[in-house]
Protein backbone atom coordinates (compact mmCIF):
# COMPACT_ATOMS: atom_id res chain seq x y z
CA UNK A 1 95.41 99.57 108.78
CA UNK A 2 95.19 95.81 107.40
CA UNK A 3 92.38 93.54 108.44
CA UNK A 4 91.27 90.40 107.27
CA UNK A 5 89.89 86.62 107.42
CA UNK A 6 91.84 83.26 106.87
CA UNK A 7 90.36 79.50 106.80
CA UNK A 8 92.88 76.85 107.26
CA UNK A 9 92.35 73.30 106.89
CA UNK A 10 95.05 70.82 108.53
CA UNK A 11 94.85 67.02 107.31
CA UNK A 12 97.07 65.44 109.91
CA UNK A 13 98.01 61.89 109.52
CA UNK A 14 96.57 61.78 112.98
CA UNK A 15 92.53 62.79 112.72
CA UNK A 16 92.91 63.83 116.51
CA UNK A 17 95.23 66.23 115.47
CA UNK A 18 93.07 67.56 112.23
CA UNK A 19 91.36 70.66 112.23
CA UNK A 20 89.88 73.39 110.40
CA UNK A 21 90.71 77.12 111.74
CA UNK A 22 89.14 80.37 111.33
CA UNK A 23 91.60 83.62 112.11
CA UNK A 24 90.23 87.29 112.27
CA UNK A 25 93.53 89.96 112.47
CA UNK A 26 93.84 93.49 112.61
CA UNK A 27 97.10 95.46 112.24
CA UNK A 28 97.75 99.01 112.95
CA UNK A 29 101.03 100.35 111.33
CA UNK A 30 101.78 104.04 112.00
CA UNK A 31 105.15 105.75 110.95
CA UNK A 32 106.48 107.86 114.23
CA UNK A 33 109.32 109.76 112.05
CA UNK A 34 111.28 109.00 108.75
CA UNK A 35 112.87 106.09 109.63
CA UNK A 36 111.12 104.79 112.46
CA UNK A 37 107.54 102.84 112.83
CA UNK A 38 105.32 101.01 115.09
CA UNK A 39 102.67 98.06 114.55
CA UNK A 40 100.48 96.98 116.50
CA UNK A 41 98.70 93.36 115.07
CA UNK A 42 95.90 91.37 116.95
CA UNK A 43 94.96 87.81 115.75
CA UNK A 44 92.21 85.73 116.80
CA UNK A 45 91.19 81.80 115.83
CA UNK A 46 88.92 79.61 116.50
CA UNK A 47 90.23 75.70 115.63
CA UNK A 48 87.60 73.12 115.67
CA UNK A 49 89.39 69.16 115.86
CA UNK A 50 87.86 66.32 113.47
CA UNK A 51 88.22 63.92 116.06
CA UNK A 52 88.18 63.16 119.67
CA UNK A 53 90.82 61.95 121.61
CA UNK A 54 90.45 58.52 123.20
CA UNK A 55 92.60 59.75 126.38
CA UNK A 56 90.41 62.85 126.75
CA UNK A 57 86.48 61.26 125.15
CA UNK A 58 86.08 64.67 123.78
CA UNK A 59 86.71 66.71 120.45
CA UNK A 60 89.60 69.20 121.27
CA UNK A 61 88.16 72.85 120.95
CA UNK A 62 90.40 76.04 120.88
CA UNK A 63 90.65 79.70 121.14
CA UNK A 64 94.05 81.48 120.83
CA UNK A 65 93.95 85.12 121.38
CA UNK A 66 97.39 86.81 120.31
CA UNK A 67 99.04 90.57 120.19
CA UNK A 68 101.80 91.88 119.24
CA UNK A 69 103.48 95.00 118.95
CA UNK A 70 106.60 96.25 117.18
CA UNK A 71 109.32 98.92 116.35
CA UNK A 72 110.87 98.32 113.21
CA UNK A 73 113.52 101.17 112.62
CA UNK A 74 114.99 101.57 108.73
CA UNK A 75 118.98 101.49 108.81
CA UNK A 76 119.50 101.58 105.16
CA UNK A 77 118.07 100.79 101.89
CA UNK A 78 116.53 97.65 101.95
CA UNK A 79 117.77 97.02 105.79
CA UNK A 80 115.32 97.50 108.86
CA UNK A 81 115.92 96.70 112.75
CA UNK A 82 113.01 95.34 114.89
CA UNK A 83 111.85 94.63 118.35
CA UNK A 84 108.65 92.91 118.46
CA UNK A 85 106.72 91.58 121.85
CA UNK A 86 104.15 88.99 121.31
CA UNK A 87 101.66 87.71 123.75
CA UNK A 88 99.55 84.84 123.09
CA UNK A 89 96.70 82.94 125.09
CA UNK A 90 95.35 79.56 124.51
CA UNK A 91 91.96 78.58 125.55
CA UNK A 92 91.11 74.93 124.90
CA UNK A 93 88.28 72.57 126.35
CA UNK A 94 91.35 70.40 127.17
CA UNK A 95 93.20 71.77 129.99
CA UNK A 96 96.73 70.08 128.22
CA UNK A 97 96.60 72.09 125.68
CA UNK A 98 95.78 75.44 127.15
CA UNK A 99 98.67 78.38 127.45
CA UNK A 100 100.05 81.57 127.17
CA UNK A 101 103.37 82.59 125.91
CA UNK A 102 105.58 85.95 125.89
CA UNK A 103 107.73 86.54 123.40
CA UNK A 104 110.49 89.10 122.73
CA UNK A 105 112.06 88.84 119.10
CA UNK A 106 115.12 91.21 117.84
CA UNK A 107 115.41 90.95 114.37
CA UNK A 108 117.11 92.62 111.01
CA UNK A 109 115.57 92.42 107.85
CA UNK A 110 116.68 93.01 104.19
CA UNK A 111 114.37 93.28 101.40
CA UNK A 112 116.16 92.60 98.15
């Protein structure tokens, strides 16, 4: 189990697109045999905008809720194969910028 808290601060050239971010996120990692393990992460953040944007006469405000969970399967030393499925929603008080996404990644890693 990992857990933890993150503040980001983004100084845009643009203060529309500035902003200062607070993420929560919680992973669960448990091993299912030798070689094989799954992970399951959630990741939630707040983003607050320094300025409004003249199109929109408001200060953008969002909420992005993500999850993911994982396989990753060890193929050798150092070497790991994963399949990961992400899902992330978007809340914002400006309708433009609100979303979700799915995402399916395939991946190899080497640690060396």
């Amino acid at each position: 189990v990992s857990a933890g808290y993150q503040f980001w601060m983004e100084d845009a050239k643009s203060s529309v697109l500035s902003n200062d971010t607070d993420v929560l996120y919680v992973a669960l990692s448990k091993k299912l045999t030798k070689d094989l393990m799954v992970r399951v992460a959630s990741v939630f953040s707040w983003s607050d905008y320094d300025k409004g944007s003249p199109a929109f006469g408001k200060v953008r405000e969002d909420f992005r809720k993500r999850i993911s969970v994982s396989l990753h399967k060890a193929i050798g030393k150092g070497k790991e194969l994963f399949v990961e499925y992400n899902r992330t929603v978007n809340d914002s008080n400006l309708n433009l910028y609100g979303f979700s996404r799915n995402q399916i990644s395939i991946g190899l890693k080497f640690a060396f």
